[in-house]
C-alpha atoms as a PDB file:
ATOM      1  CA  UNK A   1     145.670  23.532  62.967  1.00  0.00           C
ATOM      2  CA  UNK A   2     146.364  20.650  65.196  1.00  0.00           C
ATOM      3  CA  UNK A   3     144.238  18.390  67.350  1.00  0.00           C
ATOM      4  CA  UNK A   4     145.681  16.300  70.372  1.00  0.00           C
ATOM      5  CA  UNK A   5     143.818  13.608  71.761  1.00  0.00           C
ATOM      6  CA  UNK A   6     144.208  11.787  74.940  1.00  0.00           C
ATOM      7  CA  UNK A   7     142.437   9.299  76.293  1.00  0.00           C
ATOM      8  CA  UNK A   8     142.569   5.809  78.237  1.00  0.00           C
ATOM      9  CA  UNK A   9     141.992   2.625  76.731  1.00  0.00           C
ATOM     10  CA  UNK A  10     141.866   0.322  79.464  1.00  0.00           C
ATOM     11  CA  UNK A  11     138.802  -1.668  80.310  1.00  0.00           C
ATOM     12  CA  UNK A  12     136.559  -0.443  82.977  1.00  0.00           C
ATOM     13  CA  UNK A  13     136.782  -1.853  86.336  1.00  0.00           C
ATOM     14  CA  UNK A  14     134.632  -4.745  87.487  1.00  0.00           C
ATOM     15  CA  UNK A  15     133.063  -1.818  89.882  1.00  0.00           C
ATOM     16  CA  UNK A  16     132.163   0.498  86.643  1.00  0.00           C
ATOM     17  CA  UNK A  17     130.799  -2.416  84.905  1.00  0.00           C
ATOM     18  CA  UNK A  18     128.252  -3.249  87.556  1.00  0.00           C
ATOM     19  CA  UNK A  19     127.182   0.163  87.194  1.00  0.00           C
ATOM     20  CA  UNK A  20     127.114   0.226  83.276  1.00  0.00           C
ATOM     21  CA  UNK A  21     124.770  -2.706  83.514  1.00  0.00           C
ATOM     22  CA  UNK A  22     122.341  -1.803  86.014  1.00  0.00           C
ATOM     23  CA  UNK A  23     121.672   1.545  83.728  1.00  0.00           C
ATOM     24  CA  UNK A  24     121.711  -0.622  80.406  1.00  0.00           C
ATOM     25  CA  UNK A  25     119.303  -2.844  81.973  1.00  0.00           C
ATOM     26  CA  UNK A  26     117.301   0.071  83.750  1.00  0.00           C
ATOM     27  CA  UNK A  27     116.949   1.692  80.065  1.00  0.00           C
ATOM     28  CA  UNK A  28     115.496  -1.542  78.765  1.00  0.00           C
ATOM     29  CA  UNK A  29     113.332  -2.140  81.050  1.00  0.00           C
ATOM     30  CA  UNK A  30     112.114   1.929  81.145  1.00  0.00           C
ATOM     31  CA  UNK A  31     112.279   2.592  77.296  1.00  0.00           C
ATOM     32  CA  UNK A  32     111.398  -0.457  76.035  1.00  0.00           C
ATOM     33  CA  UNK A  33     113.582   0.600  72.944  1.00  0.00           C
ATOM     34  CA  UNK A  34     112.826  -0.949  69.100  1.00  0.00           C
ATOM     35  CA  UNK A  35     116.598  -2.190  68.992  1.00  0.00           C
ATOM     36  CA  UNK A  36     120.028  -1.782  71.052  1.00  0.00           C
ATOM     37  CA  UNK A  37     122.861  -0.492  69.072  1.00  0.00           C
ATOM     38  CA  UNK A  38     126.364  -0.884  70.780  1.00  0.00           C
ATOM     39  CA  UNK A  39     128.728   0.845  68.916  1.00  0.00           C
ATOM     40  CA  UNK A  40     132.359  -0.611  69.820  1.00  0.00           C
ATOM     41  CA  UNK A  41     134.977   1.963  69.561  1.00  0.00           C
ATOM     42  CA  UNK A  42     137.885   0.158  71.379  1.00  0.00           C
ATOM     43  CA  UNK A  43     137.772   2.229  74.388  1.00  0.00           C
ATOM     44  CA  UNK A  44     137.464   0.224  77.249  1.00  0.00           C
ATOM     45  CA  UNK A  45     133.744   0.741  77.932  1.00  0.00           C
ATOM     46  CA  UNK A  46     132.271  -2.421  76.202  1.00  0.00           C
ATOM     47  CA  UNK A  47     133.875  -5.617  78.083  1.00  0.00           C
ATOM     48  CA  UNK A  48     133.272  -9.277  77.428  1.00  0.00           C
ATOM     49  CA  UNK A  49     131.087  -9.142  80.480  1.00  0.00           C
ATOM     50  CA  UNK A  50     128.874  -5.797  79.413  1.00  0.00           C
ATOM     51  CA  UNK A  51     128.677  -7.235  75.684  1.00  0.00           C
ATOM     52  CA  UNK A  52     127.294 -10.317  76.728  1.00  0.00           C
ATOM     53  CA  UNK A  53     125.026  -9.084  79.284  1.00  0.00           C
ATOM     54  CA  UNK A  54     123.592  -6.258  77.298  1.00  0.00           C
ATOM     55  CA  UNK A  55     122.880  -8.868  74.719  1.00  0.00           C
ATOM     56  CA  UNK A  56     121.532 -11.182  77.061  1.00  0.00           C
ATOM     57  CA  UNK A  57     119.370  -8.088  78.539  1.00  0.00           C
ATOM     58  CA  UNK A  58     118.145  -7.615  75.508  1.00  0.00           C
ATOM     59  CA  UNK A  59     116.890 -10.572  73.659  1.00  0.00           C
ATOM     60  CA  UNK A  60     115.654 -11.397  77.303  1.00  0.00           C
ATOM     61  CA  UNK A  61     113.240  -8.739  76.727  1.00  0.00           C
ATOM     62  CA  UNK A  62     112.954  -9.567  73.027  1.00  0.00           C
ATOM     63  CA  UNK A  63     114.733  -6.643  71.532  1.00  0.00           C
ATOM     64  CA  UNK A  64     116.827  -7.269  68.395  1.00  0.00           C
ATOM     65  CA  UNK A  65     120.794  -5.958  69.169  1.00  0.00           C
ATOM     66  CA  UNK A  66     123.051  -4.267  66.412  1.00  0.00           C
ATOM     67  CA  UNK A  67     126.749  -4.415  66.290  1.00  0.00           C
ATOM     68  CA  UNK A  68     128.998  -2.208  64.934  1.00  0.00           C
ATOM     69  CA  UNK A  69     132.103  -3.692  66.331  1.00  0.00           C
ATOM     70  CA  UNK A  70     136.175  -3.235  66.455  1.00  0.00           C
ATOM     71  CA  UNK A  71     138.934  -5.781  66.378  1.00  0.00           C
ATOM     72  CA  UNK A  72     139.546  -6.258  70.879  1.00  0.00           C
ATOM     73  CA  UNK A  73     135.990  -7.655  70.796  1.00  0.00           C
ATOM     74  CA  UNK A  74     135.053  -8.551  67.706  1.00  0.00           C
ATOM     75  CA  UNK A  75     134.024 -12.579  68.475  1.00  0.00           C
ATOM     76  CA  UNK A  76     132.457 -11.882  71.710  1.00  0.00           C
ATOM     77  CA  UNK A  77     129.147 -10.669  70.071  1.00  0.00           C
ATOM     78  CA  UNK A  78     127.928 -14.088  70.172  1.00  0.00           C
ATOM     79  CA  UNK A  79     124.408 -14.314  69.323  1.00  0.00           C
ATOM     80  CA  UNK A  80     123.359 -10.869  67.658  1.00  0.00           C
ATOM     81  CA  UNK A  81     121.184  -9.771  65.164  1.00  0.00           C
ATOM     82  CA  UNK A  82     122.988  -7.568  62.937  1.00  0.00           C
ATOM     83  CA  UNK A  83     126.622  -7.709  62.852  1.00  0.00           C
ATOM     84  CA  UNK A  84     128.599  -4.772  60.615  1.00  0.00           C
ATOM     85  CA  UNK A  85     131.796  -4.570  60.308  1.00  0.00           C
ATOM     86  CA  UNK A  86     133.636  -2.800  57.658  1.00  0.00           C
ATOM     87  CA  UNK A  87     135.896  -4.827  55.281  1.00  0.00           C
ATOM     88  CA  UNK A  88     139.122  -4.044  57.201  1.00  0.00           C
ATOM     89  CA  UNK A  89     137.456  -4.883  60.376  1.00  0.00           C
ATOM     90  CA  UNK A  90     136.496  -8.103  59.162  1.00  0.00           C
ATOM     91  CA  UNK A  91     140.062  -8.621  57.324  1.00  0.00           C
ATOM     92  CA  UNK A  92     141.317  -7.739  60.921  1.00  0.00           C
ATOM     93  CA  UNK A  93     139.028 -10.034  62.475  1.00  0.00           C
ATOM     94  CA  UNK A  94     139.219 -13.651  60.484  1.00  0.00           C
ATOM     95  CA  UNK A  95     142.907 -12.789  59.750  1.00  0.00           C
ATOM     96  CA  UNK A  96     142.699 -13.094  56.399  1.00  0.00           C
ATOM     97  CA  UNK A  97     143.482 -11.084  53.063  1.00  0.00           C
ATOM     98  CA  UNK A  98     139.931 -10.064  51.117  1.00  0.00           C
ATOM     99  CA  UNK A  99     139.783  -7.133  48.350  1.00  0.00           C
ATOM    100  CA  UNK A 100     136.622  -5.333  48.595  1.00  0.00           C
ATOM    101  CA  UNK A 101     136.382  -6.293  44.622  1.00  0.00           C
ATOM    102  CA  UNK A 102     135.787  -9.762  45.703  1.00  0.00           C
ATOM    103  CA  UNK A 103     132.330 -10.396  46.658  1.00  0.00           C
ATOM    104  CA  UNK A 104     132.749 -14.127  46.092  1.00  0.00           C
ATOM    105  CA  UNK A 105     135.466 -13.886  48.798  1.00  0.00           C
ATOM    106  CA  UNK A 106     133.450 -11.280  50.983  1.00  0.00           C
ATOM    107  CA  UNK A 107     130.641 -13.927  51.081  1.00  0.00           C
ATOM    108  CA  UNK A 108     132.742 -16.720  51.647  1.00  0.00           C
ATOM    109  CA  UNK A 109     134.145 -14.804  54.242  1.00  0.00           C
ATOM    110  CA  UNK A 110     131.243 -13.998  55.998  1.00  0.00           C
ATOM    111  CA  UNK A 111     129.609 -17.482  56.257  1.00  0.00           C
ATOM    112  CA  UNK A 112     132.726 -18.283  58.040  1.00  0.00           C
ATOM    113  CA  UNK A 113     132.202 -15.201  60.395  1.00  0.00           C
ATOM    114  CA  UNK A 114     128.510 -16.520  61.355  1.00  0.00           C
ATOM    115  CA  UNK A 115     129.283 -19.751  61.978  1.00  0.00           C
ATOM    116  CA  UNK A 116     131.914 -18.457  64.402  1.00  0.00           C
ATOM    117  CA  UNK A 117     129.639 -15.545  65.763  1.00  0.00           C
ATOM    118  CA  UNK A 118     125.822 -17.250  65.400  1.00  0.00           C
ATOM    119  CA  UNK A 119     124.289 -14.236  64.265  1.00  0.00           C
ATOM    120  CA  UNK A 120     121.550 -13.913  62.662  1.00  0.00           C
ATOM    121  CA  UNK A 121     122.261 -11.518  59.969  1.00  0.00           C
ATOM    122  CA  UNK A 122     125.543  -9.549  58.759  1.00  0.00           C
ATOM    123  CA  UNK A 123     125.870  -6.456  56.648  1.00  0.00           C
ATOM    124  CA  UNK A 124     129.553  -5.515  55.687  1.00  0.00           C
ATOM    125  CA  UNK A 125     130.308  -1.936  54.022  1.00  0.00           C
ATOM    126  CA  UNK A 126     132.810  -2.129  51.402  1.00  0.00           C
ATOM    127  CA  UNK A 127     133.832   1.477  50.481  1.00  0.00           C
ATOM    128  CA  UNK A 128     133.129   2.482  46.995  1.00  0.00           C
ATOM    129  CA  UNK A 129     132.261  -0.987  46.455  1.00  0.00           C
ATOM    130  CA  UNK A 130     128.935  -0.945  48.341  1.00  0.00           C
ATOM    131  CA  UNK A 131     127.461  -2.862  50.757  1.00  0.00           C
ATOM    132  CA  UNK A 132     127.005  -6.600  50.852  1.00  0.00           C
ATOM    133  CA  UNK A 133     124.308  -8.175  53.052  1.00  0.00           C
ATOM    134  CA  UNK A 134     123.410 -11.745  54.470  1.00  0.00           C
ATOM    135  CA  UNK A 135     120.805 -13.649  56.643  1.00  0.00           C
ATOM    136  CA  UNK A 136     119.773 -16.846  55.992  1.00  0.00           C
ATOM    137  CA  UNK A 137     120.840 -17.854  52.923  1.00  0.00           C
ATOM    138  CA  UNK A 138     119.723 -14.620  51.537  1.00  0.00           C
ATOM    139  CA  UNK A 139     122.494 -12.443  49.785  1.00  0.00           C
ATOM    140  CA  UNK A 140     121.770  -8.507  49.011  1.00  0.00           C
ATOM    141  CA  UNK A 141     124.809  -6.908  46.783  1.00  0.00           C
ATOM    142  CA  UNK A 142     125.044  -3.636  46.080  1.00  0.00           C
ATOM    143  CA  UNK A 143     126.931  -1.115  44.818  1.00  0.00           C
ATOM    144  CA  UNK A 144     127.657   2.473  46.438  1.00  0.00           C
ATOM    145  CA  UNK A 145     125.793   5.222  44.260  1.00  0.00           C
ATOM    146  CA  UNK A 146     128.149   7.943  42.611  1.00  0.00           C
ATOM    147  CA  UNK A 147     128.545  10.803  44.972  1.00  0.00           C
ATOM    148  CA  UNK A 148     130.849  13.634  45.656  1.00  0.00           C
ATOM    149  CA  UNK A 149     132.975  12.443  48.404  1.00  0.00           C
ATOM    150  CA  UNK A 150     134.131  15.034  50.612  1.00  0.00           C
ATOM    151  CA  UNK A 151     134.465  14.016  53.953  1.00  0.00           C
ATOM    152  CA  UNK A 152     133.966   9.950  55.364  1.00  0.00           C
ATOM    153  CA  UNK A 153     133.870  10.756  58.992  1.00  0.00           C
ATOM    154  CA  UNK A 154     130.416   9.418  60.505  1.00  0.00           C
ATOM    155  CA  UNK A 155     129.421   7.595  57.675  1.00  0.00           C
ATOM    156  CA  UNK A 156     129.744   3.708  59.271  1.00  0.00           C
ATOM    157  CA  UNK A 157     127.847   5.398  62.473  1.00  0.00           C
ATOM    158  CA  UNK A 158     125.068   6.360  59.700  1.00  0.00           C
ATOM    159  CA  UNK A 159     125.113   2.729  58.177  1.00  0.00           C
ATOM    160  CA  UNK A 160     124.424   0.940  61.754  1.00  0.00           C
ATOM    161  CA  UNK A 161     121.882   3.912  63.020  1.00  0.00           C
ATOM    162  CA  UNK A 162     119.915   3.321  59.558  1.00  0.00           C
ATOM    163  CA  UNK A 163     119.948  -0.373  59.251  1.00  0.00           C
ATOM    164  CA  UNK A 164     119.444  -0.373  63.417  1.00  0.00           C
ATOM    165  CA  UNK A 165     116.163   1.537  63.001  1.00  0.00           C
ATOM    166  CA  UNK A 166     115.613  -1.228  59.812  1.00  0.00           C
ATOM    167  CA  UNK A 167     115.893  -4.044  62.008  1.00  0.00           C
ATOM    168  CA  UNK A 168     113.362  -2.343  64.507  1.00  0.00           C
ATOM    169  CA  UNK A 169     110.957  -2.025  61.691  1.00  0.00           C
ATOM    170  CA  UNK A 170     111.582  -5.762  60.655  1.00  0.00           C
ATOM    171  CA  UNK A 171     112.217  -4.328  56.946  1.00  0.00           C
ATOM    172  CA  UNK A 172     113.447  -7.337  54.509  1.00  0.00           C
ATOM    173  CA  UNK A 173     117.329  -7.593  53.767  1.00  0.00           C
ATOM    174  CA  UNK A 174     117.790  -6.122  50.619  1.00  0.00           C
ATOM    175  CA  UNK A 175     115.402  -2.677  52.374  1.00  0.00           C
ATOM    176  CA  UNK A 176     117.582  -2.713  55.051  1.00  0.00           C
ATOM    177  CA  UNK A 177     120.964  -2.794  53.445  1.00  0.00           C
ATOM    178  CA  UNK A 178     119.791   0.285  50.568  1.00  0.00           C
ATOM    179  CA  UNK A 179     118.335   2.551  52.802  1.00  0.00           C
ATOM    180  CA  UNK A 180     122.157   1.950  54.939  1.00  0.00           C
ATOM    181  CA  UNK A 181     124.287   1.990  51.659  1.00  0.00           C
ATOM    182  CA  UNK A 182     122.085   5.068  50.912  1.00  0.00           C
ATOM    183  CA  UNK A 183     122.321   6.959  54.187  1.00  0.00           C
ATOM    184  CA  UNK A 184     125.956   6.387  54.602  1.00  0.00           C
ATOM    185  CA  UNK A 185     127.158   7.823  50.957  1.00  0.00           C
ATOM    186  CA  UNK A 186     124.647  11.166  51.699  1.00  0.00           C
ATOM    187  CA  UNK A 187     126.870  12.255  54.628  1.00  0.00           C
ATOM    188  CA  UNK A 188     129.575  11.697  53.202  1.00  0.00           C
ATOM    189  CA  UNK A 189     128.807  14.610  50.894  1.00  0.00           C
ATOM    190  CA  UNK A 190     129.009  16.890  53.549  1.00  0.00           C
ATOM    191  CA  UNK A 191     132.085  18.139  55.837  1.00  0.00           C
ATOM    192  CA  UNK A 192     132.244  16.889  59.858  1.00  0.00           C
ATOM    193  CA  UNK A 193     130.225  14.532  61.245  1.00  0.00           C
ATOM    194  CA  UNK A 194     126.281  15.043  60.610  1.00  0.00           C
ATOM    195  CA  UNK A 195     122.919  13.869  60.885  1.00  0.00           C
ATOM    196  CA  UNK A 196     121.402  12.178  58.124  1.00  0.00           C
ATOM    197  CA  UNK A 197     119.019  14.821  56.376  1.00  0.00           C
ATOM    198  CA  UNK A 198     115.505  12.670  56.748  1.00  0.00           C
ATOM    199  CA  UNK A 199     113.599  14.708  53.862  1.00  0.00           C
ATOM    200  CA  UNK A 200     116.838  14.387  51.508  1.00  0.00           C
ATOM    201  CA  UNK A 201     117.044  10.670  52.590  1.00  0.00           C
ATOM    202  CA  UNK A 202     113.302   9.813  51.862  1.00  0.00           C
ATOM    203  CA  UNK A 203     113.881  12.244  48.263  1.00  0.00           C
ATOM    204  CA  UNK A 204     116.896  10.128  47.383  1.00  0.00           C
ATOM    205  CA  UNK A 205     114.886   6.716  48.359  1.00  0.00           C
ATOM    206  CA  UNK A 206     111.795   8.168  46.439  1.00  0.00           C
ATOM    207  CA  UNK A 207     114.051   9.019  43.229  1.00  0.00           C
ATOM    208  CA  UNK A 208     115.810   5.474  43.525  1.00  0.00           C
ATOM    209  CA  UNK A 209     112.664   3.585  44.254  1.00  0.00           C
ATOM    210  CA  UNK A 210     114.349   1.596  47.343  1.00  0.00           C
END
């Protein structure tokens, strides 16, 4: 079997982003939402000028933002909450040469990135190696729990939707990067892209005492 993609990658015109905003803004203002997750794929839909005016939107209205960003953008998130990249996307981004291994060098690493960035918290997922977390002087290491990998596809979508609804909830670090680590290695138990089962999630939790 074969799959063919195509797509553009070009930024959206100046046009499109006017329109982008107005609904972004619109939603705010209508939904009042716990937290605004933009997801950065790369695509051309999230410009300097929507990132920093959907953050702006946001903390204007007091609602946290979540990153989970790619390399085009990846220093234009000035000022958010909860930044997560994975450790190739921050290798990628500071231009330097890490191994997940080395959590001395991931932390190093990541004080760099937030005095760059000024946000207020970052969570990095590091592959079999876990997750590391930090805000404040606070670090949160921990490793991934054994699983039965079959399929990968979804699971940094899972990390940023779980510790997203974490920072809504204004859960501590270490709670929001184990329920994340967590809910990212259950999916990848399962073929395709799926939801997070929330009774397996909370069993897991339960079992784990998270």
């Amino acid at each position: 079997m074969v799959r063919v993609d195509e797509e553009m990658e070009e930024p959206i015109t100046a046009q499109e982003e006017d329109k982008l905003m107005a609904r972004i803004t619109a939603l705010l203002d209508a939904e009042r939402p716990g937290v605004l997750v933009l997801e950065d794929y790369d695509k051309g839909a999230l410009t300097e000028r929507v990132i920093t005016g959907a953050i702006a939107a946001a903390h204007a209205r007091a609602i946290p933002v979540a990153v989970d960003p790619k390399k085009r953008n990846f220093f234009t998130y000035r000022g958010a909450d909860l930044f997560k990249p994975n450790l190739k996307e921050l290798r990628e981004g500071l231009k330097i040469d890490l191994r997940a291994g080395d959590l001395e060098g991931v932390g190093a690493s990541v004080r760099a990135l937030e005095e760059r960035l000024g946000n207020r918290a970052s969570l990095i997922t590091l592959s079999e190696h876990g997750v590391y977390a930090h805000h404040a002087g606070e670090e949160v290491v921990l490793p991934a729990h054994p699983r039965k990998i079959v399929d990968v596809s979804g699971a940094g979508d899972t990390v940023i939707a779980t510790a997203a609804l974490c920072l809504a909830q204004g859960l501590p670090l270490r709670t929001l990067a184990a329920w994340s680590n967590l809910a990212g290695g259950l999916v990848c138990e399962q073929v395709g892209v799926v939801p997070v089962d929330k009774e397996q999630l909370t069993r897991e939790a339960e079992r784990l005492a998270l």
